[in-house]
C-alpha atoms as a PDB file:
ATOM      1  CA  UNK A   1      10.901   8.903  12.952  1.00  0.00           C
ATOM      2  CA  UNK A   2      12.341  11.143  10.527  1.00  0.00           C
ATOM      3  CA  UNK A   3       9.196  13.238   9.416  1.00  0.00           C
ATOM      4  CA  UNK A   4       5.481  12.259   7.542  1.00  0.00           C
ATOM      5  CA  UNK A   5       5.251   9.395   5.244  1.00  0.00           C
ATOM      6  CA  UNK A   6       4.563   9.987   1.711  1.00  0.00           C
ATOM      7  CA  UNK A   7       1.039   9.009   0.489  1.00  0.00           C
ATOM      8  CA  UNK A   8       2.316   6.844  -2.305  1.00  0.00           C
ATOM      9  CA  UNK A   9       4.386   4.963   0.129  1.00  0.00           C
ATOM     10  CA  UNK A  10       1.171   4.717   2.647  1.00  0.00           C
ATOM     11  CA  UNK A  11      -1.036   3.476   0.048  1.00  0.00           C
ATOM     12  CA  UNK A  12       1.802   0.848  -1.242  1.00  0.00           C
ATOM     13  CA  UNK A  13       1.414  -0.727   1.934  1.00  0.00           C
ATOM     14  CA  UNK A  14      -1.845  -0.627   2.654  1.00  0.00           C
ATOM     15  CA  UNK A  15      -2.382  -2.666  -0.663  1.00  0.00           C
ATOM     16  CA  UNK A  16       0.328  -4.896  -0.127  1.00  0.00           C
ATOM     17  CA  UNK A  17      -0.248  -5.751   3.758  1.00  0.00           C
ATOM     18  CA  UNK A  18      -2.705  -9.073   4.258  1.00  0.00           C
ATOM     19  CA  UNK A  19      -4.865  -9.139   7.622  1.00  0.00           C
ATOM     20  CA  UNK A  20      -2.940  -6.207   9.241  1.00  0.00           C
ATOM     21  CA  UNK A  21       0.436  -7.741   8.825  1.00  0.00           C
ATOM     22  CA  UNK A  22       3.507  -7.800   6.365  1.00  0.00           C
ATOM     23  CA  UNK A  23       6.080 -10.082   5.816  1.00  0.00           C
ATOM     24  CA  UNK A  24       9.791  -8.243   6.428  1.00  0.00           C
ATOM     25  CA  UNK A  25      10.664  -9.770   2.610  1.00  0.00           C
ATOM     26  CA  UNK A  26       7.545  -8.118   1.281  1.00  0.00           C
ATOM     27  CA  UNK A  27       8.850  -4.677   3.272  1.00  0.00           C
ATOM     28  CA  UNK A  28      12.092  -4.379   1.556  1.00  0.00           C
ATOM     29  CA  UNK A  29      10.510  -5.151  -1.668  1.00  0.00           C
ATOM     30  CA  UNK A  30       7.703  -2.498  -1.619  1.00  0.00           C
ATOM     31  CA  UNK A  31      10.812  -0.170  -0.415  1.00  0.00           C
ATOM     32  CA  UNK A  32      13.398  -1.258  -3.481  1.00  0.00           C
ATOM     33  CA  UNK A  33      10.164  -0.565  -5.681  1.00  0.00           C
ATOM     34  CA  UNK A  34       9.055   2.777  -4.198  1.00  0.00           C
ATOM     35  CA  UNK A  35      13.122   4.302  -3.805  1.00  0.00           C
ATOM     36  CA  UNK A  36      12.688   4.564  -0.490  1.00  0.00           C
ATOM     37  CA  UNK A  37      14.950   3.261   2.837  1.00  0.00           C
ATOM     38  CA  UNK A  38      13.149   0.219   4.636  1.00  0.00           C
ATOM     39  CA  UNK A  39      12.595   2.019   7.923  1.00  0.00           C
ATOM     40  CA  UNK A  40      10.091   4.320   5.581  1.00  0.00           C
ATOM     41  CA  UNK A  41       7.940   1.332   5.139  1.00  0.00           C
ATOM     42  CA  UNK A  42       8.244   0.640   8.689  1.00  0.00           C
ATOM     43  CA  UNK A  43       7.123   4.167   9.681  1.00  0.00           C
ATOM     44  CA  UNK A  44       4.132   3.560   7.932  1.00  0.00           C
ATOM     45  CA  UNK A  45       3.325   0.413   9.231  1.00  0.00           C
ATOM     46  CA  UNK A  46       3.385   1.898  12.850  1.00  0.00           C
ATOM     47  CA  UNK A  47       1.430   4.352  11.699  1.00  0.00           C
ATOM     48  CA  UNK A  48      -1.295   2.048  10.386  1.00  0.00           C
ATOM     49  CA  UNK A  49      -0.908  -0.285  12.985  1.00  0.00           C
ATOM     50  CA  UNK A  50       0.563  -3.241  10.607  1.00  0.00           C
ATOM     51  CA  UNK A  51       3.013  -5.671  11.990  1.00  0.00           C
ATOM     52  CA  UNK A  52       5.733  -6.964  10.203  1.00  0.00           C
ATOM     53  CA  UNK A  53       6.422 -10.417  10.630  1.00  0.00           C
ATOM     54  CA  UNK A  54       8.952 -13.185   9.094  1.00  0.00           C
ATOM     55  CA  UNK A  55      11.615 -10.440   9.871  1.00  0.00           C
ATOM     56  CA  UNK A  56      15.045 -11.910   8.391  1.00  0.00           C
ATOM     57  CA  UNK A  57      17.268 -10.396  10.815  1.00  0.00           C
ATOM     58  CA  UNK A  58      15.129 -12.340  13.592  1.00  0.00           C
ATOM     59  CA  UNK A  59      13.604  -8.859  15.490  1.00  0.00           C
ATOM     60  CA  UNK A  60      10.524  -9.778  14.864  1.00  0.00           C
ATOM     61  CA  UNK A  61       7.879 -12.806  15.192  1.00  0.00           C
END
C-alpha cells in the first residue's frame, strides 16, 4: 500500500459499494471520477473489507 486513503475517496466507496461488494467496472469509475489510480479504490476496499467482484481482467470472482 502506498500510504492512508483519503476520506473523500473512503466515503466514495462506501456509498457506491452494495452488500459489502463492488463491481471492478464500478471501481475504475469511482477512480476516473475522484482523480485517483484504481489500486486507491482498492486500498480502501481492503480496508473496509469490500470485495470487488466482476473484475475485467479475470483476478477476481
Amino acid at each position: 500500500m502506498s500510504g492512508p486513503v483519503d476520506e473523500k475517496v473512503t466515503q466514495a466507496v462506501l456509498m457506491t459499494a452494495k452488500d459489502g461488494r463492488l463491481s471492478c467496472t464500478a471501481a475504475r469509475k469511482l477512480a476516473a471520477d475522484l482523480q485517483v489510480s484504481p489500486g486507491k479504490i482498492g486500498e480502501a476496499c481492503d480496508l473496509l473489507k469490500i470485495k470487488i467482484h466482476s473484475c475485467e481482467l479475470g483476478c477476481f470472482k
